[in-house]
Protein backbone atom coordinates (compact mmCIF):
# COMPACT_ATOMS: atom_id res chain seq x y z
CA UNK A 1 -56.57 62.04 36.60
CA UNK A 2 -53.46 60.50 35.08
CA UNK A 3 -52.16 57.37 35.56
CA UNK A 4 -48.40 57.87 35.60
CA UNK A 5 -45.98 55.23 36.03
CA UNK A 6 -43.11 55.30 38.95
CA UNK A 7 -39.96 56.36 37.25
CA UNK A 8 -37.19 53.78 36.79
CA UNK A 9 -34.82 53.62 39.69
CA UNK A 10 -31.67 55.72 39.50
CA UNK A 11 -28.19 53.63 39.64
CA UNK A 12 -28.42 54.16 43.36
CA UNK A 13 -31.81 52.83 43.99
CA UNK A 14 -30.73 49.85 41.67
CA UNK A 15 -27.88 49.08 43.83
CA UNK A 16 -30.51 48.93 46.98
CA UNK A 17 -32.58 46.82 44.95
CA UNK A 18 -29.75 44.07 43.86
CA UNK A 19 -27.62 44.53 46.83
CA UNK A 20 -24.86 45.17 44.48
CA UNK A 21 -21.97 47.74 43.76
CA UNK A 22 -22.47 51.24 41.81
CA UNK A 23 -19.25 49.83 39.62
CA UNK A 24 -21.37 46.48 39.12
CA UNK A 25 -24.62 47.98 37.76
CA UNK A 26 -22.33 50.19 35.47
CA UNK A 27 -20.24 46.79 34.27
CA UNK A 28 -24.02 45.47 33.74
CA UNK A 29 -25.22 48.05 31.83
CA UNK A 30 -22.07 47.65 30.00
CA UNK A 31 -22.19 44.57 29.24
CA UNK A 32 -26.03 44.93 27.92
CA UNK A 33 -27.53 42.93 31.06
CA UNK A 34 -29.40 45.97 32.43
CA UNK A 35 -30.74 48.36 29.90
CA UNK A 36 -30.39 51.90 31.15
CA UNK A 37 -31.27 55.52 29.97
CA UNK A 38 -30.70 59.39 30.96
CA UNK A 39 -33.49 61.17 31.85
CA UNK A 40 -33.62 64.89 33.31
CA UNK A 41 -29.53 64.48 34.06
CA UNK A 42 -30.05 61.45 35.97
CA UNK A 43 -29.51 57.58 34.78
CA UNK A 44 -32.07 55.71 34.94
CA UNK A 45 -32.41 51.65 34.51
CA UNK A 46 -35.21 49.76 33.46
CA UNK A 47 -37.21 48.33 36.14
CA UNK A 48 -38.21 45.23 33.52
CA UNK A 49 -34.43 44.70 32.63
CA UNK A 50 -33.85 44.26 36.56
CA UNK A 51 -36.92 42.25 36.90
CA UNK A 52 -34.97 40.29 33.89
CA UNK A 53 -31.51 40.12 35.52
CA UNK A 54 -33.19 38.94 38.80
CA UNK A 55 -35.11 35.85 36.95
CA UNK A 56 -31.82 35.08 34.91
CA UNK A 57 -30.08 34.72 38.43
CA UNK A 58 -32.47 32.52 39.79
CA UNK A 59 -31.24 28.86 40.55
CA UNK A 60 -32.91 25.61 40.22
CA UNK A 61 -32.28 23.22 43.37
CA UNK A 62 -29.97 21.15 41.31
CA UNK A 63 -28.19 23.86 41.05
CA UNK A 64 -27.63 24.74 44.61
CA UNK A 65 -24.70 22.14 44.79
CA UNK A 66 -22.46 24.02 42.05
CA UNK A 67 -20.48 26.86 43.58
CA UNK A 68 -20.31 30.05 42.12
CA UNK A 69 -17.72 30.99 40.48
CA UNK A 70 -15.60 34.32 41.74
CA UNK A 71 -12.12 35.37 41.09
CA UNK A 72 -10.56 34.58 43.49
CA UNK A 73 -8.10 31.62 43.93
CA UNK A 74 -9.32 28.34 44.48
CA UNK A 75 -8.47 27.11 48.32
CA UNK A 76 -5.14 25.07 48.53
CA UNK A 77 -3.58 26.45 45.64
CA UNK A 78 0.35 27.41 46.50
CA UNK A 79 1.25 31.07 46.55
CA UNK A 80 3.22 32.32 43.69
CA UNK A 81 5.99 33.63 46.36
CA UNK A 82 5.68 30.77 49.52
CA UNK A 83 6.64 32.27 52.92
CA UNK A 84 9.74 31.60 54.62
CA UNK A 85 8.99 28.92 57.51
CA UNK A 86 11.11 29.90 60.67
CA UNK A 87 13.52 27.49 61.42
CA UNK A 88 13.56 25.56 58.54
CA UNK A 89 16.77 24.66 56.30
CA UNK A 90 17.53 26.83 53.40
C-alpha cells in the first residue's frame, strides 16, 4: 500500500556498516563527513552521506603505493626516553 523507505541506520548499525568505532562515526559527524539526525530518541545517519564517505575513501591503483597516514610514529624514529642497554658504559 505504501512504499516506505528503510530508516537510516542508527550509529551502531553505521559502525557495522564501515567497520569503524562508535567515537569515529561521532568525530565524522562532527566534522560534517556523515550527516546525521535524531529521530524518535535515536540518531540516525544518512544512508547517502555513508554511501558518500564510502566513494570519497575509495582509492585509485596509483594510489595503492602511498601509505596511509595514522598517528602513530613513523618506524625507526628514536624514543624520546632511550632504554638503558645492560652492560653498556654510562
Amino acid at each position: 500500500m505504501f512504499d516506505v523507505p528503510p530508516p537510516d541506520p542508527s550509529i551502531m548499525q553505521t559502525t557495522q556498516i564501515l567497520g569503524l568505532s562508535r567515537r569515529k562515526i561521532y568525530r565524522l559527524v562532527e566534522a560534517g563527513q556523515l550527516v546525521s539526525y535524531v529521530l524518535g530518541g535515536k540518531r540516525r545517519v544518512s544512508l547517502a552521506s555513508i554511501k558518500f564517505y564510502i566513494d570519497q575513501c575509495r582509492v585509485a591503483g596509483s594510489q595503492l603505493s602511498i601509505p596511509p597516514v595514522t598517528g602513530k610514529r613513523k618506524p625507526g624514529r628514536p624514543r624520546k626516553h632511550p632504554k638503558p642497554v645492560p652492560g653498556a658504559a654510562e
